[in-house]
Protein backbone atom coordinates (compact mmCIF):
# COMPACT_ATOMS: atom_id res chain seq x y z
CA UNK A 1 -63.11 74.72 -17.89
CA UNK A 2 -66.35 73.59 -19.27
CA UNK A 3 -65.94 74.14 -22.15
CA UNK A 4 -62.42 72.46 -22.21
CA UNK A 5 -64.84 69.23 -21.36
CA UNK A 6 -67.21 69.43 -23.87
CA UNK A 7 -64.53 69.58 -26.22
CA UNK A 8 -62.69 66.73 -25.22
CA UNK A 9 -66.00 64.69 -25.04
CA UNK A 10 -67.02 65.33 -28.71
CA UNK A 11 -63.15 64.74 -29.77
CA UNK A 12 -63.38 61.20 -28.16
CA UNK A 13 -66.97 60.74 -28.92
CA UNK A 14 -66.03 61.13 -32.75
CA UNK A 15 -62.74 58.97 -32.42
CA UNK A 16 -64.56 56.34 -31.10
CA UNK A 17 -67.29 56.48 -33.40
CA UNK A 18 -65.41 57.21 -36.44
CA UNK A 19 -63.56 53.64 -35.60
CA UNK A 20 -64.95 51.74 -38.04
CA UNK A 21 -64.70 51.99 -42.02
CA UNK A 22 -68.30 52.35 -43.15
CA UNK A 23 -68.65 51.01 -47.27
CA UNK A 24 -68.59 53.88 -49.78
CA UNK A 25 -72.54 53.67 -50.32
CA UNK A 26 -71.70 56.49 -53.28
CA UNK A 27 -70.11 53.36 -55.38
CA UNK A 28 -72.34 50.47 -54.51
CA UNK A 29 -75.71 49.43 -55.98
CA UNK A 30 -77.29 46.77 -54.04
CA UNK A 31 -80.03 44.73 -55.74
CA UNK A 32 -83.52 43.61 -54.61
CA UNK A 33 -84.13 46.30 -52.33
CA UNK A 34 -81.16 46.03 -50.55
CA UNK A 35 -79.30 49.21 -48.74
CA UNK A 36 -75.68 49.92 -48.44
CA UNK A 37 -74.43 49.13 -44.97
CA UNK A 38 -72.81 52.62 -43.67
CA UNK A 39 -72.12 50.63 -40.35
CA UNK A 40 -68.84 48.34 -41.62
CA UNK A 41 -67.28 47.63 -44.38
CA UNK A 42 -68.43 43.88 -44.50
CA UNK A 43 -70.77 43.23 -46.32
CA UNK A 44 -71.36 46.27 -48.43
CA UNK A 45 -75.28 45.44 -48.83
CA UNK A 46 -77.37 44.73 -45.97
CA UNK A 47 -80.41 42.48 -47.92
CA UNK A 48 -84.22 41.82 -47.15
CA UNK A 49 -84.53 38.18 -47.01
CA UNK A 50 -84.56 36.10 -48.70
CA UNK A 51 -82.11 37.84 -50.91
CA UNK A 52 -78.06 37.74 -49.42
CA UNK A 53 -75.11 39.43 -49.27
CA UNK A 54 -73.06 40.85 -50.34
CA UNK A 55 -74.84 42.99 -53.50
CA UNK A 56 -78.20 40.72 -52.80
CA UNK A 57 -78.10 39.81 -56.06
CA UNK A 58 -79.60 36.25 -55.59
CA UNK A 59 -81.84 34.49 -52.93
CA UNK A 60 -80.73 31.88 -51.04
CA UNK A 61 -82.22 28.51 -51.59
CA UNK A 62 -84.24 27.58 -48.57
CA UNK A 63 -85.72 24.61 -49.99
CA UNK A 64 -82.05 23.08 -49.20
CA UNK A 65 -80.95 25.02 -46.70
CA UNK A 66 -80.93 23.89 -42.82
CA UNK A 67 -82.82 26.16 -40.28
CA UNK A 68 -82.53 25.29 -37.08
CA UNK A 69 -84.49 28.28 -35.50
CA UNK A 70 -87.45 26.35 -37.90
CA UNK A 71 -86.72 22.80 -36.61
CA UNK A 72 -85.65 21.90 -40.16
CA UNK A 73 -82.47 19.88 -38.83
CA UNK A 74 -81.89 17.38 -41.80
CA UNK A 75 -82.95 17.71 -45.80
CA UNK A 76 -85.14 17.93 -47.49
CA UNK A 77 -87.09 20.52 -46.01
CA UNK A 78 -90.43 18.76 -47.92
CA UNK A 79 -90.43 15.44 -46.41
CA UNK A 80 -92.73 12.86 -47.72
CA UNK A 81 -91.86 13.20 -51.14
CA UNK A 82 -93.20 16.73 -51.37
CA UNK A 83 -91.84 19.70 -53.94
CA UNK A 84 -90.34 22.66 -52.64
CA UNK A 85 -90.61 25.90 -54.22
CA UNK A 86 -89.07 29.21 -52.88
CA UNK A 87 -91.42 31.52 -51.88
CA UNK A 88 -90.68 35.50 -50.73
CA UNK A 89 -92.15 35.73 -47.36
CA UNK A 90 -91.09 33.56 -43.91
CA UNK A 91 -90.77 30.54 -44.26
CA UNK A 92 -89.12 31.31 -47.56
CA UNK A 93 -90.38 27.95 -48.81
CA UNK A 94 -93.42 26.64 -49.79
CA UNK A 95 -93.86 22.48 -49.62
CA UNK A 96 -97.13 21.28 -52.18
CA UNK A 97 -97.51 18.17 -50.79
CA UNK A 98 -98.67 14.37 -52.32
CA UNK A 99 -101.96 13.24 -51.64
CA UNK A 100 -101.92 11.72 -47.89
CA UNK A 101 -99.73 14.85 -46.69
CA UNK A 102 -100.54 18.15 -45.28
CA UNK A 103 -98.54 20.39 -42.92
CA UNK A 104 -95.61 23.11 -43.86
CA UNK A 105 -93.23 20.66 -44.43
CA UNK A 106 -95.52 17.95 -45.68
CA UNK A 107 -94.82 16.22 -42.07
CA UNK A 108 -98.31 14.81 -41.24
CA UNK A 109 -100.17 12.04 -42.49
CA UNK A 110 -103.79 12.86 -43.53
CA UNK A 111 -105.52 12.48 -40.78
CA UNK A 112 -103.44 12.58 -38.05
CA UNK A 113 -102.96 15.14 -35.54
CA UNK A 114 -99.97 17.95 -36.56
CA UNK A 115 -97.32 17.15 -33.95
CA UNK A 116 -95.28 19.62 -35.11
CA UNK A 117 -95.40 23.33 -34.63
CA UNK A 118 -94.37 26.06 -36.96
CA UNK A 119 -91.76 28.65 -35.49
CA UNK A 120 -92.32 32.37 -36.13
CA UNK A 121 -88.95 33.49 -35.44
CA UNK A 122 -88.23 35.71 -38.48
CA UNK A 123 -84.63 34.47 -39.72
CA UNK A 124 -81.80 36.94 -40.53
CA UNK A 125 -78.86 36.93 -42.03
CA UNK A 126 -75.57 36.66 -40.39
CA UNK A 127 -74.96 40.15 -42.09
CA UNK A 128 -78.19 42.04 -40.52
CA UNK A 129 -77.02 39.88 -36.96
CA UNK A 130 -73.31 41.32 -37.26
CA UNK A 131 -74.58 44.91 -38.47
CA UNK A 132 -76.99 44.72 -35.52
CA UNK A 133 -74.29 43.95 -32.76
CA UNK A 134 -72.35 46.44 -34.64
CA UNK A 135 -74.42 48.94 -34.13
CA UNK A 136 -75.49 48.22 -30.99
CA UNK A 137 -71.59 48.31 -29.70
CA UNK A 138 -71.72 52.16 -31.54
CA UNK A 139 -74.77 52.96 -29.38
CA UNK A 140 -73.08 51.53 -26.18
CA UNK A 141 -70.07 53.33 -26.47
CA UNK A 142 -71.91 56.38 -27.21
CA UNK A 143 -74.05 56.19 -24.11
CA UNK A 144 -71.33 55.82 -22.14
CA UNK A 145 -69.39 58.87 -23.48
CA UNK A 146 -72.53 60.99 -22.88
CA UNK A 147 -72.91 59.76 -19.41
CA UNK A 148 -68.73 60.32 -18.55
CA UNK A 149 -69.39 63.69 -20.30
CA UNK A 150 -72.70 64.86 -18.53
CA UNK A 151 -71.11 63.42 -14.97
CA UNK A 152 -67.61 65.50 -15.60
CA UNK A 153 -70.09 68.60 -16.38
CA UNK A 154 -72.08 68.40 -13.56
CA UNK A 155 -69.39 67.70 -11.22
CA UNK A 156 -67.20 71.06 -13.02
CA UNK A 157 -70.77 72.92 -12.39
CA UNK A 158 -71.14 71.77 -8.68
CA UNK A 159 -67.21 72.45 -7.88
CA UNK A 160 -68.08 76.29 -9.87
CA UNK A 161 -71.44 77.13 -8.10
CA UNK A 162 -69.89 75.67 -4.75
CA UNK A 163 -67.09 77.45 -4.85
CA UNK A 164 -68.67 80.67 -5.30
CA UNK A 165 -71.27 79.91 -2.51
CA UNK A 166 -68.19 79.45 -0.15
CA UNK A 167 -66.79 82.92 -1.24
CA UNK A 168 -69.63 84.65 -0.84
CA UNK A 169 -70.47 83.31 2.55
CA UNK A 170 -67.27 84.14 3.40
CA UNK A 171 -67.71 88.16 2.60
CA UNK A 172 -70.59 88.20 4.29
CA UNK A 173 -70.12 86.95 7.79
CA UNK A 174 -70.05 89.79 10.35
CA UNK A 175 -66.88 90.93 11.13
CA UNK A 176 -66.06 92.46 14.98
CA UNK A 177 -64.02 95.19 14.90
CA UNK A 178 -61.60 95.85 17.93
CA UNK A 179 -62.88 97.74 20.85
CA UNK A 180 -62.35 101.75 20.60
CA UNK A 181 -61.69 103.51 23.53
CA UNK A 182 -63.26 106.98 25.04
CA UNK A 183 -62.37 108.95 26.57
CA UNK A 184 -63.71 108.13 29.90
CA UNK A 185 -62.12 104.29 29.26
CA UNK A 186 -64.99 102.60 28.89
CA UNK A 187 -64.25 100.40 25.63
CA UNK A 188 -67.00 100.04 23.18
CA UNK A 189 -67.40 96.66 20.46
CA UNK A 190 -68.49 97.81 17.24
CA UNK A 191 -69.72 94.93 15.00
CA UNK A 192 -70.32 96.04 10.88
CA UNK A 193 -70.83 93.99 7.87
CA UNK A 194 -68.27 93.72 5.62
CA UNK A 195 -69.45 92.96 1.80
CA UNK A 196 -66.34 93.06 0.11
């Protein structure tokens, strides 16, 4: 019986998980030090920023891009006349500013107070954020197939080990055998264990 329910738990574990094409990772190359996605089939590269899908073959241009998780809601990202230049680490851009200007984004006048703050959320790709929910759905649905699986186990154990406990009691309990008679009439009980 058990292991009936193992069996049937690794058969739908590996259904569900098996669900999803993953990209043939044996006939991809993905550029810039960017790995094939085993998780789905779209996009076949998953890509370090700033490079993007779907072979990360080119960055993409941040100087005019929007990035709302950076408060950059309108272009150009260099305000003030500044030059924008693409840069590999977070931001992703870097702003050289005219004389008179300083911040990130060339926002403040010299000698003023910055106003504005820089946000340190790292920005990803919709590609990492789909693998990500992707795989987090996988993990999800495995957890819960371990759980059903470890629950119908333990309940098959407690129904075996119970049911044998029961059984056992059962042979055990004394038994009292029916009064014998002498000779004389007098009637005598006899009680033995039975451990049949």
């Amino acid at each position: 019986m058990i292991h009936v329910a193992i069996s049937i738990c690794l058969l739908i574990s590996v259904e569900l998980i098996g669900s999803t094409e993953a990209a043939d990772c044996s006939t991809i190359t993905c550029d810039n030090g960017g790995t094939c996605n085993n998780h789905t089939d779209s996009p076949p590269c998953l890509c370090p920023l700033p490079y993007i899908a779907p072979y990360c073959e080119s960055a993409a241009d941040y100087c005019f891009t929007l990035q709302p998780d950076k408060r950059i809601t309108k272009l150009p990202v260099c305000l003030n006349g500044g030059n924008c230049t693409l840069a590999y680490t977070d931001p992703y851009f870097n702003c050289s500013c005219p004389d008179g200007f300083t911040g990130w984004r060339c926002e403040v006048r010299v000698g003023e107070e910055e106003t504005t703050e820089f946000s340190t959320t790292t920005t990803t790709t919709a590609a990492t954020e789909q693998s990500t929910a992707s795989e987090q759905s996988q993990i999800s649905t495995v957890v819960v197939i371990a759980t059903a699986c470890v629950a119908s186990l333990l309940t098959g154990a407690v129904i075996v080990v119970g049911g044998y406990l029961i059984r056992s009691r059962r042979h055990k309990i004394p038994q009292i055998k029916k009064p014998e008679t002498t000779g004389t009439g007098n009637s005598k009980a006899h009680i033995s264990e039975s451990y049949n």
